[in-house]
C-alpha atoms as a PDB file:
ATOM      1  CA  UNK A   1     -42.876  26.203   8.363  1.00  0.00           C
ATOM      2  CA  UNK A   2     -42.251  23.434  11.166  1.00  0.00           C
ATOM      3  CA  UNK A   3     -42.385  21.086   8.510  1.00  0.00           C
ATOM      4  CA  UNK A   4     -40.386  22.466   5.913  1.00  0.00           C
ATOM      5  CA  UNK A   5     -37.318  23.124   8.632  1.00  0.00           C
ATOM      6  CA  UNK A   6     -37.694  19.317   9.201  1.00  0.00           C
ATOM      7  CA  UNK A   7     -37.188  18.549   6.196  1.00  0.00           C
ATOM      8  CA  UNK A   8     -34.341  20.640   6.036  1.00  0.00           C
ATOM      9  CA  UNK A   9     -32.936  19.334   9.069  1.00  0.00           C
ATOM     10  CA  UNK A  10     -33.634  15.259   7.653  1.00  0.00           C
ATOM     11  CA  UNK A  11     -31.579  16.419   4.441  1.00  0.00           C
ATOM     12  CA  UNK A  12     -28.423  18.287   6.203  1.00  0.00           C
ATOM     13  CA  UNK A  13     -28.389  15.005   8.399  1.00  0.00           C
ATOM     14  CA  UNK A  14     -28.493  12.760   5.588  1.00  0.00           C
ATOM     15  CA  UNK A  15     -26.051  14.434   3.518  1.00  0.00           C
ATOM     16  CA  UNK A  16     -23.690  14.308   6.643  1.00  0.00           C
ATOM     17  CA  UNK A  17     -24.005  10.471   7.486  1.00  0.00           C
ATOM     18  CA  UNK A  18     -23.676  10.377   3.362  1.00  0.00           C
ATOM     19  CA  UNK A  19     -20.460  12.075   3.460  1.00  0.00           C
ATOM     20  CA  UNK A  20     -19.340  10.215   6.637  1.00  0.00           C
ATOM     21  CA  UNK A  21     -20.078   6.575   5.227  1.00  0.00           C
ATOM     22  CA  UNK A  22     -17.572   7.597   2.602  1.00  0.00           C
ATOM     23  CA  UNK A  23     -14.741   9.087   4.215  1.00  0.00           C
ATOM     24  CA  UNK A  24     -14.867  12.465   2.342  1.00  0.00           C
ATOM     25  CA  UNK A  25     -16.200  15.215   5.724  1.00  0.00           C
ATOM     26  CA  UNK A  26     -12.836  13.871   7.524  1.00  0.00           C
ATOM     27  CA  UNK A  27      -9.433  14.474   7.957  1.00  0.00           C
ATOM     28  CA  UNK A  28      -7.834  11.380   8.722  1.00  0.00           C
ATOM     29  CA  UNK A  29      -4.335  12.267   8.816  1.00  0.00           C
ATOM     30  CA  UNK A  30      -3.481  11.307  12.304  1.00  0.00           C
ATOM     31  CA  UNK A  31      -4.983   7.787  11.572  1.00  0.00           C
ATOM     32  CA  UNK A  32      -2.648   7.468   9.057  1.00  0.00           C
ATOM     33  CA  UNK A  33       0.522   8.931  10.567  1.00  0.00           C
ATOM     34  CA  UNK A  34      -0.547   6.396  13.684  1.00  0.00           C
ATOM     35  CA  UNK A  35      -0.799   3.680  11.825  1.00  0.00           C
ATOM     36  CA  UNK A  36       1.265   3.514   8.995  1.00  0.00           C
ATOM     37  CA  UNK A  37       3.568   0.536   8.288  1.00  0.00           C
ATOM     38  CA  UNK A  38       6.931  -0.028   9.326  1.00  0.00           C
ATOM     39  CA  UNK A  39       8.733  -1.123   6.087  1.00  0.00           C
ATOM     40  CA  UNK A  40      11.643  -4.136   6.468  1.00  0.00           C
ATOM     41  CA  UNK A  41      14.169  -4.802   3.256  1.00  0.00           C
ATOM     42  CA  UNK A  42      16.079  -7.732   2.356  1.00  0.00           C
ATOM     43  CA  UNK A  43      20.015  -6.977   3.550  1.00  0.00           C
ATOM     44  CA  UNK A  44      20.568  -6.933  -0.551  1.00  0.00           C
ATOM     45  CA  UNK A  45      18.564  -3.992  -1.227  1.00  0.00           C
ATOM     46  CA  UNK A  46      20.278  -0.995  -2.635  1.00  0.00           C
ATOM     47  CA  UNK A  47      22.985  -3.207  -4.214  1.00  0.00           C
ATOM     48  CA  UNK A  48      23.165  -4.589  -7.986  1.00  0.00           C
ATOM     49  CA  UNK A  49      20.067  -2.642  -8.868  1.00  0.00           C
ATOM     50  CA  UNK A  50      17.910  -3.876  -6.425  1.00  0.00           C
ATOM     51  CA  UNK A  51      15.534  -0.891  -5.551  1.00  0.00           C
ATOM     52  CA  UNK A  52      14.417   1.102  -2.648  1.00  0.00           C
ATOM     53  CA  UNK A  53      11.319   3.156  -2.827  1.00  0.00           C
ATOM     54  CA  UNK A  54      11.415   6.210  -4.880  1.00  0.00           C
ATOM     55  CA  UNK A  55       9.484   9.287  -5.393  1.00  0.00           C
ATOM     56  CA  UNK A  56       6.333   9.075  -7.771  1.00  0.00           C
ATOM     57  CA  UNK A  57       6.535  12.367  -8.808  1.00  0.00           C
ATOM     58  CA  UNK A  58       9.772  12.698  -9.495  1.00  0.00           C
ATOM     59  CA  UNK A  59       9.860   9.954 -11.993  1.00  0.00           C
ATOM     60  CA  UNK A  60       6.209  10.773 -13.323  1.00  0.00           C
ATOM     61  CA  UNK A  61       7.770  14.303 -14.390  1.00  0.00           C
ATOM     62  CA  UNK A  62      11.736  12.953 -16.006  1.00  0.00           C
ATOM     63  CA  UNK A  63       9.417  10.598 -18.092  1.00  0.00           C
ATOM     64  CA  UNK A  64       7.229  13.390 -19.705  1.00  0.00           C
ATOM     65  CA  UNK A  65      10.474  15.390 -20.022  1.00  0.00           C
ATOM     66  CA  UNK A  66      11.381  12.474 -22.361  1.00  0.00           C
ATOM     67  CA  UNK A  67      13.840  10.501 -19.514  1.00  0.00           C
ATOM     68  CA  UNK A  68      13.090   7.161 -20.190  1.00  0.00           C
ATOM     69  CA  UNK A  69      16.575   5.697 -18.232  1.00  0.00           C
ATOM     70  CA  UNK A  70      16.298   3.189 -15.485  1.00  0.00           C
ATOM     71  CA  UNK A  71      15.165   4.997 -12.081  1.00  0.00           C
ATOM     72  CA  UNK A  72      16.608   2.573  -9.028  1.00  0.00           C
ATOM     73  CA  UNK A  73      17.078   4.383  -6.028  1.00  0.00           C
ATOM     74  CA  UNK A  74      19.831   2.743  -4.205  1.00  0.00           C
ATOM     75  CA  UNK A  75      20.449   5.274  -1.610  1.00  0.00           C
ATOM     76  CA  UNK A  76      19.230   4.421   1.888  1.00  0.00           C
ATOM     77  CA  UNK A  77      19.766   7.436   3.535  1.00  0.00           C
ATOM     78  CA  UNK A  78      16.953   8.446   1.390  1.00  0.00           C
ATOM     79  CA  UNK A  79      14.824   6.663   3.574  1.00  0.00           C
ATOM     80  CA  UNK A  80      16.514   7.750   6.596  1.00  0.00           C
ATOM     81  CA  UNK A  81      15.696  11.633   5.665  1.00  0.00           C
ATOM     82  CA  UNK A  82      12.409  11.205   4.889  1.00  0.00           C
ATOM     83  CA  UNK A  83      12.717  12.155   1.178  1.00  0.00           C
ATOM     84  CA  UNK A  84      11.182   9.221  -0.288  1.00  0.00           C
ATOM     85  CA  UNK A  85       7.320   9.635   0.523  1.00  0.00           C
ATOM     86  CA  UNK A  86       4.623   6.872   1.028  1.00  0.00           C
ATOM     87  CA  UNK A  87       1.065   7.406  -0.413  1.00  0.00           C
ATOM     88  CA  UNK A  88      -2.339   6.741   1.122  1.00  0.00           C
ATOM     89  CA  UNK A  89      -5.926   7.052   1.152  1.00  0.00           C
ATOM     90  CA  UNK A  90      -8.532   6.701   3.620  1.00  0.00           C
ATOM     91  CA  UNK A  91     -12.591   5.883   3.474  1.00  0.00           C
ATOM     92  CA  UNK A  92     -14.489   5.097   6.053  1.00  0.00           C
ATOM     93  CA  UNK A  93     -16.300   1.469   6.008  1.00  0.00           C
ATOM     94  CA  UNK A  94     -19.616   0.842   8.312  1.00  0.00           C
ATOM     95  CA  UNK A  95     -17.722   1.216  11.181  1.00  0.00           C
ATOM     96  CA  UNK A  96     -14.496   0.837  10.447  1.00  0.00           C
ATOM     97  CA  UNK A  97     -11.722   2.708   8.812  1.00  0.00           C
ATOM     98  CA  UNK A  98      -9.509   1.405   6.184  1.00  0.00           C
ATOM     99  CA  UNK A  99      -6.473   2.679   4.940  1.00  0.00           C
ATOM    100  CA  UNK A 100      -4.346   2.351   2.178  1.00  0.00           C
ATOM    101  CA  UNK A 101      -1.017   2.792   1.713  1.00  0.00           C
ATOM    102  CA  UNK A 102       1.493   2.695  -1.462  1.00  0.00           C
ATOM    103  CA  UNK A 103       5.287   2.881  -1.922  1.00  0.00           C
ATOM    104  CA  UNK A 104       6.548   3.464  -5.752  1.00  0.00           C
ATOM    105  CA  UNK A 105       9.690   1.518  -7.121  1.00  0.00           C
ATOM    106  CA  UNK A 106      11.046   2.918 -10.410  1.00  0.00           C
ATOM    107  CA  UNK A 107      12.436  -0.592 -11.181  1.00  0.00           C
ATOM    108  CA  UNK A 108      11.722  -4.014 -10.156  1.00  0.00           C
ATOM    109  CA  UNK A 109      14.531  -6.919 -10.891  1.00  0.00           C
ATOM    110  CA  UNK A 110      14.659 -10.320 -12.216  1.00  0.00           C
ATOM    111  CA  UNK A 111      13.009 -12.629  -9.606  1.00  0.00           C
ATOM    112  CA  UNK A 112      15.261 -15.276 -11.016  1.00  0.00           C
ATOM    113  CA  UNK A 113      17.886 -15.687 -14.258  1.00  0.00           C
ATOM    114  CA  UNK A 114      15.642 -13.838 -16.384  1.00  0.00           C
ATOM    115  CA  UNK A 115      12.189 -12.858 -15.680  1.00  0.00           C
ATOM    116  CA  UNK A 116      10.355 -10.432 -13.185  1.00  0.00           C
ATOM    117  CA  UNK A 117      11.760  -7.138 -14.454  1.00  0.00           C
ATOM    118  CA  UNK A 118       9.767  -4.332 -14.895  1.00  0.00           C
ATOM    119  CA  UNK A 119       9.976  -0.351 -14.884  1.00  0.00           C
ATOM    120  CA  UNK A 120       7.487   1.422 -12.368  1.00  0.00           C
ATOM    121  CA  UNK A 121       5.768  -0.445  -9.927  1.00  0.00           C
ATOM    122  CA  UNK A 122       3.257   0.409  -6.915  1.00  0.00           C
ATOM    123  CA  UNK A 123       2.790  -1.879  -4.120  1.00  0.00           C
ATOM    124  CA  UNK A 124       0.187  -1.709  -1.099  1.00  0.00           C
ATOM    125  CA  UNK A 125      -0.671  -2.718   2.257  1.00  0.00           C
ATOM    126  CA  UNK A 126      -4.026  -2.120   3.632  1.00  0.00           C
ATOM    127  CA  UNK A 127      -5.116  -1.805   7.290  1.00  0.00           C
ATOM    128  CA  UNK A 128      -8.378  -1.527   8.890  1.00  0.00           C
ATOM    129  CA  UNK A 129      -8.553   0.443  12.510  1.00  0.00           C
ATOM    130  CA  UNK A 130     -11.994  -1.593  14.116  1.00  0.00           C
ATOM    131  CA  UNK A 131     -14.302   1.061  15.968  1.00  0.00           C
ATOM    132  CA  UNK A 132     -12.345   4.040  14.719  1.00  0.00           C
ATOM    133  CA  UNK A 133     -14.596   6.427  15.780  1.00  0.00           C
ATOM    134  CA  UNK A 134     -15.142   5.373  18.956  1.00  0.00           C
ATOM    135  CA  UNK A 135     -12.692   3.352  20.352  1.00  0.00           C
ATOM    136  CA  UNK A 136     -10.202   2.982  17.609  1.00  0.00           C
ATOM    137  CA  UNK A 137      -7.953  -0.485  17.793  1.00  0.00           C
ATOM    138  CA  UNK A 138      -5.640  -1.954  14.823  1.00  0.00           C
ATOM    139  CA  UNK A 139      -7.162  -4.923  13.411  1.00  0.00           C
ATOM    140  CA  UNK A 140      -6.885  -7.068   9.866  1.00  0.00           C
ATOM    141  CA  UNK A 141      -3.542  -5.929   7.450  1.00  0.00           C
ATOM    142  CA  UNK A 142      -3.452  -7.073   4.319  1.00  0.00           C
ATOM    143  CA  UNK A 143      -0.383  -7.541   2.268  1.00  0.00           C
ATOM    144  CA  UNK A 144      -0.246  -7.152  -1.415  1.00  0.00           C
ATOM    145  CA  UNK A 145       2.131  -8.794  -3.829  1.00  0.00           C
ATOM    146  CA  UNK A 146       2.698  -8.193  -7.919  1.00  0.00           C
ATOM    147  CA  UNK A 147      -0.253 -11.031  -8.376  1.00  0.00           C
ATOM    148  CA  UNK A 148      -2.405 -10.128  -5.152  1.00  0.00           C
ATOM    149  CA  UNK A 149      -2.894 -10.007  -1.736  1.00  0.00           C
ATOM    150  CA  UNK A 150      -3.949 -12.014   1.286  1.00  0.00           C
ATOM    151  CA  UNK A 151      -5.020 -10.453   5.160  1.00  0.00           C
ATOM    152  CA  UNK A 152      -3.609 -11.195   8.623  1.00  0.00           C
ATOM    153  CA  UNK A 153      -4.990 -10.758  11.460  1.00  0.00           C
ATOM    154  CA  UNK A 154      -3.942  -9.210  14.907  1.00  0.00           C
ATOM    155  CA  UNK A 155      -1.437 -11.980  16.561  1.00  0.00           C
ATOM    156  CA  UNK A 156      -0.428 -12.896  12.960  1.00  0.00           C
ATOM    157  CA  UNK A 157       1.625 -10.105  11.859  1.00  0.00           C
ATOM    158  CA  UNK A 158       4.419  -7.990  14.046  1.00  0.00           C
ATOM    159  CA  UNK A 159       3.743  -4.499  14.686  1.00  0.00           C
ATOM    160  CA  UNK A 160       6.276  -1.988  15.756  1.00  0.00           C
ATOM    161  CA  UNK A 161       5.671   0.562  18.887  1.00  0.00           C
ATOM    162  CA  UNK A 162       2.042  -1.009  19.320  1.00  0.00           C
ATOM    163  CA  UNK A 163       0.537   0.708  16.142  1.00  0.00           C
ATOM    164  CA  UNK A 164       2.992   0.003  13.336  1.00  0.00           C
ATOM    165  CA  UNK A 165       2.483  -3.007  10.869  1.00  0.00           C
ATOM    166  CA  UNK A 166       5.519  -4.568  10.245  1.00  0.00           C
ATOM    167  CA  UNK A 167       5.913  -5.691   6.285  1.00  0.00           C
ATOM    168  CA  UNK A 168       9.170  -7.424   4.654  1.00  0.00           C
ATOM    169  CA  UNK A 169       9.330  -6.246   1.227  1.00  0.00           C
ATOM    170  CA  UNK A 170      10.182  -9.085  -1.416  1.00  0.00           C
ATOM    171  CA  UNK A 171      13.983  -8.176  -2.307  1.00  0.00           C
ATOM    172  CA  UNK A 172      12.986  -8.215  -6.333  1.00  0.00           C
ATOM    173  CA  UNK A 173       9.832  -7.341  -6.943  1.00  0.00           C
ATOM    174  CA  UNK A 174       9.049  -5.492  -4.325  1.00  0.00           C
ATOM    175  CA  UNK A 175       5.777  -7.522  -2.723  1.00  0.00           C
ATOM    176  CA  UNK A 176       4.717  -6.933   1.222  1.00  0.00           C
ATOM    177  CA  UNK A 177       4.611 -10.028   3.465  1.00  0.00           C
ATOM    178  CA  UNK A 178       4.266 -10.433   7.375  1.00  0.00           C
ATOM    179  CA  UNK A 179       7.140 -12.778   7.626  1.00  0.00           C
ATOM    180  CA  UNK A 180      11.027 -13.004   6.650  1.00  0.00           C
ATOM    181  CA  UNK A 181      12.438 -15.290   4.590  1.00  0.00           C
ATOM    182  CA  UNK A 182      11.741 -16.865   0.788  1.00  0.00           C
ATOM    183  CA  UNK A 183      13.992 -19.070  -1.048  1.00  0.00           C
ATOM    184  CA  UNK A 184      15.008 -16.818  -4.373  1.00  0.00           C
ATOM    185  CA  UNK A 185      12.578 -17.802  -7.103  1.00  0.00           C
ATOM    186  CA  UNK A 186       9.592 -16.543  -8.508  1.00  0.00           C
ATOM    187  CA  UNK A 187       6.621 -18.265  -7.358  1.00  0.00           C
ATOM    188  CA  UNK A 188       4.428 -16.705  -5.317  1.00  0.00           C
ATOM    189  CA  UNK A 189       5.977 -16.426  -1.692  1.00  0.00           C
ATOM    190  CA  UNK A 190       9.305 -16.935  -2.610  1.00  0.00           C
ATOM    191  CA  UNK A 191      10.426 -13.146  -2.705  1.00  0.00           C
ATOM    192  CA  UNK A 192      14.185 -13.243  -0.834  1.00  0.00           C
ATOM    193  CA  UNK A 193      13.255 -10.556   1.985  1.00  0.00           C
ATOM    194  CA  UNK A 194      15.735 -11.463   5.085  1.00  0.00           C
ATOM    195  CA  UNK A 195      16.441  -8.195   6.852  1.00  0.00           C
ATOM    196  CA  UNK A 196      19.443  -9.588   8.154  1.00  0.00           C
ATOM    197  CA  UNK A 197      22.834  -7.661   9.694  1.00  0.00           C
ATOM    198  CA  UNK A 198      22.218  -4.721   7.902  1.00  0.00           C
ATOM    199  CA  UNK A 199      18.434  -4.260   9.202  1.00  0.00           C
ATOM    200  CA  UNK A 200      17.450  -1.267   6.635  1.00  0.00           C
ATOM    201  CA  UNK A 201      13.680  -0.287   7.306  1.00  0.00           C
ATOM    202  CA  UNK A 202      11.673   2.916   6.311  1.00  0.00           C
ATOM    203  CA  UNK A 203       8.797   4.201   8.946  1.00  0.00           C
ATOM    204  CA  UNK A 204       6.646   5.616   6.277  1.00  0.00           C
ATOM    205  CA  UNK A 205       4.957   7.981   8.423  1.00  0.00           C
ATOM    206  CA  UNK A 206       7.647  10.068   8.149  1.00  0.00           C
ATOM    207  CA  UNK A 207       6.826  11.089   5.202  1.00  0.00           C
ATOM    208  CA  UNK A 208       3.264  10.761   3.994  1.00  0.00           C
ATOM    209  CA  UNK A 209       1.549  12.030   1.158  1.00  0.00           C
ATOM    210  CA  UNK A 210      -2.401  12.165   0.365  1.00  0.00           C
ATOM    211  CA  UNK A 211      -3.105  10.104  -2.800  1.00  0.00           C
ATOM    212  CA  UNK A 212      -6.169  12.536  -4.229  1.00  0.00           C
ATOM    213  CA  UNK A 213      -8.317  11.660  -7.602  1.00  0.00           C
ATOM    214  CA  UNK A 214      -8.240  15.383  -7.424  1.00  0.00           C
ATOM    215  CA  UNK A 215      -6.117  18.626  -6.316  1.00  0.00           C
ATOM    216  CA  UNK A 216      -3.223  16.062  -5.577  1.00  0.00           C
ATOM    217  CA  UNK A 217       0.114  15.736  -7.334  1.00  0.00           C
ATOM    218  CA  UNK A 218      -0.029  15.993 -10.988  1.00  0.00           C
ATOM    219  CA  UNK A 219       0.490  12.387 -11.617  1.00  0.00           C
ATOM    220  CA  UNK A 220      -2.287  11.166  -9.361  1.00  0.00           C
ATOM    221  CA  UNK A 221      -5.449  12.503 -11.659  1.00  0.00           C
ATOM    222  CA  UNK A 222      -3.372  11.627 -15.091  1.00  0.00           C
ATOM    223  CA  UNK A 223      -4.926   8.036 -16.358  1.00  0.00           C
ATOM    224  CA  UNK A 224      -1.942   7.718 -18.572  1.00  0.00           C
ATOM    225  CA  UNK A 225      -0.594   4.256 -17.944  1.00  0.00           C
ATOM    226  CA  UNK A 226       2.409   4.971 -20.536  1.00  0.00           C
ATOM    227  CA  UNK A 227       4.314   6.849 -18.231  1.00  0.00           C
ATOM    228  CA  UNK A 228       3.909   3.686 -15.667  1.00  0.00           C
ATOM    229  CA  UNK A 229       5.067   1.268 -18.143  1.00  0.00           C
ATOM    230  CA  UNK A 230       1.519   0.450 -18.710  1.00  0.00           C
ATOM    231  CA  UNK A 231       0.125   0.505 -15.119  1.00  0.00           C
ATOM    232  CA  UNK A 232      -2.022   2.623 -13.927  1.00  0.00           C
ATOM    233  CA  UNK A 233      -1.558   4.535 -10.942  1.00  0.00           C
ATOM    234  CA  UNK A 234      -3.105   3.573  -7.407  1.00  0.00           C
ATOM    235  CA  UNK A 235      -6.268   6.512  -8.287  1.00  0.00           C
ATOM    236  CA  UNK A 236      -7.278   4.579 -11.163  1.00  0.00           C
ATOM    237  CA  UNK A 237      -6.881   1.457  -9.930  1.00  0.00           C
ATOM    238  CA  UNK A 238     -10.268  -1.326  -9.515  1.00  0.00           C
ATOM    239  CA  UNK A 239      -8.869  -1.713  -5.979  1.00  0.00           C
ATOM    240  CA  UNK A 240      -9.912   2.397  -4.913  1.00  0.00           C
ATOM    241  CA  UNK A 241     -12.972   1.602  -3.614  1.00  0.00           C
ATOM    242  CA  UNK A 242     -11.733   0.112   0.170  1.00  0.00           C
ATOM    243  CA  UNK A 243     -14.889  -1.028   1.048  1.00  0.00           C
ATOM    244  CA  UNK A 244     -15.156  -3.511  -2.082  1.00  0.00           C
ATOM    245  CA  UNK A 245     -11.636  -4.984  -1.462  1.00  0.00           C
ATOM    246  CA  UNK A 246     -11.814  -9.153  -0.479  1.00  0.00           C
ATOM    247  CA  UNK A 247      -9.624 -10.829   2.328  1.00  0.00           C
ATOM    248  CA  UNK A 248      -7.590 -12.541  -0.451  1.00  0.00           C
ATOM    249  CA  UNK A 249      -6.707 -13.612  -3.945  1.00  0.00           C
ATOM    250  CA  UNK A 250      -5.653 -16.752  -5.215  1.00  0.00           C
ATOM    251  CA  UNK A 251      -5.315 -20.735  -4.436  1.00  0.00           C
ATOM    252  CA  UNK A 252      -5.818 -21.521  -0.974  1.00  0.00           C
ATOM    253  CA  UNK A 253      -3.245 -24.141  -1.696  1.00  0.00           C
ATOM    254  CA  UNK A 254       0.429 -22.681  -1.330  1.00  0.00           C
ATOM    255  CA  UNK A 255       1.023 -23.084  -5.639  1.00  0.00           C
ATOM    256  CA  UNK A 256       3.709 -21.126  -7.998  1.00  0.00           C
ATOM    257  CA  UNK A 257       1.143 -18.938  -9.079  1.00  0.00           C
ATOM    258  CA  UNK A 258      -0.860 -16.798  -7.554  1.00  0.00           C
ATOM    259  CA  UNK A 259      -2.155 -18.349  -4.016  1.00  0.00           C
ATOM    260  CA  UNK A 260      -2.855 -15.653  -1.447  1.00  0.00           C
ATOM    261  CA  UNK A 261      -5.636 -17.362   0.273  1.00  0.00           C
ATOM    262  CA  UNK A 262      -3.640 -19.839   1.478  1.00  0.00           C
ATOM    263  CA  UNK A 263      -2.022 -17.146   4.303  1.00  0.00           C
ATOM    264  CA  UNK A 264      -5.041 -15.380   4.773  1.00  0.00           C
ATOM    265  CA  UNK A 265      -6.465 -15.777   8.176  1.00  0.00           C
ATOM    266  CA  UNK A 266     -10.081 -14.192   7.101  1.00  0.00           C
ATOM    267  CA  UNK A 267     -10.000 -16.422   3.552  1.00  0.00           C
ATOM    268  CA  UNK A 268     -11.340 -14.622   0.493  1.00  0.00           C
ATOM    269  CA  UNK A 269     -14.335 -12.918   2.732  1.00  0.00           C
ATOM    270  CA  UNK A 270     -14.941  -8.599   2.320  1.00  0.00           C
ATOM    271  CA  UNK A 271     -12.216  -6.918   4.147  1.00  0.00           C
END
């Protein structure tokens, strides 16, 4: 009998540490109300279609009513109230935590004259809180673009109130950066995002919203890239898994194309 309750006891403690290592036995809400990202847009956004973020669901559901018109949200105070919502996720990674969060644009613009645009589009930042269970402390951020990402680390990037990332979102097409600035075009880092006078921002905790696989909004378990404009949403994405994510992607030379290594403090290492 002694040795069966050990057993018992072995397996409960396994399947505990099992479920821990993954993220799934937690609630880590206040993690990601604490440290969710403080959003910074180019003085030109909500003018000449040039797009705010905008509510997943809301566009997931006109397009299966048949609503295939342009969806730009231009309206700031939408920001300001808290209607527009920013997704995230959560799994816990050896000992750190990693977190994932996602604003939707229904409409990305030319980057220059005449290329760029797109309907739907998703865009991410990641964090990683060192020691979270023990003495929990901001660390790496990464910042994704439309062609990848690269990670900063603490020193690197601004934070707001302490806990807050700071991100400048690329006026266009929408990418995440630590820095102001760009010069208009289309390569890689050159995203107009200068804040400027006008100084619109979104604190995204205000309004978060649990990206679940299951038992979430509708659109979050539907694999139907269509409705995306043939991307698929954030919960079917290769990127999921937090754990598997690398620093970077890209030249390590500052190209056109795609060269996030070249700002990544932690080059293309695991996250």
């Amino acid at each position: 009998m002694v040795e069966g309750n050990r057993r018992v006891a072995l397996l409960v403690s396994w399947l505990c540490l099992l479920l821990l290592d993954t993220g799934l036995a937690q609630d880590f809400t206040k993690f990601a109300h604490d440290y969710a990202p403080y959003l910074r847009f180019d003085s030109k956004e909500g003018q000449n279609e040039l797009c705010y973020p905008d509510d997943a669901s809301v566009y997931y559901e006109q397009r299966l009513a048949g609503d295939w018109s342009r969806k730009c949200n231009l309206d700031f105070d939408s920001l300001v109230n808290g209607t527009v919502p920013t997704y995230w996720h959560a799994m816990t990674c050896g000992y750190h935590l990693h977190i994932a969060y996602w604003n939707f644009y229904g409409y990305n613009h030319d980057c220059d004259c005449c290329s760029g645009e797109r309907d739907a589009w998703f865009e991410f930042i990641v964090i990683k809180i060192r020691d979270w269970d023990l003495s929990p402390h901001l660390h790496e951020v990464m910042f994704g673009q439309k062609k990848g990402w690269y990670t900063r680390i603490p020193g690197h990037y601004e934070t707001y109130n302490t806990t807050h990332p700071v991100a400048y979102v690329g006026k266009a097409n929408h990418g995440t950066y630590h820095d102001d600035g760009g010069t208009g075009t289309c390569c890689y880092y050159e995203d107009y995002r200068n804040p400027g006078s006008a100084d619109h921002s979104l604190e995204t905790w205000i309004n978060l919203v649990e990206l679940q696989q299951k038992d979430g909004e509708d659109w979050m378990s539907d694999p139907n890239s269509d409705v995306w404009s043939g991307l698929l949403p954030p919960t079917f994405r290769d990127d999921w898994d937090l754990c598997a994510l690398t620093s970077c992607t890209g030249s390590t030379l500052q190209v056109c194309g795609a060269c996030g290594c070249h700002k990544s403090d932690t080059g293309d290492s695991p996250f």
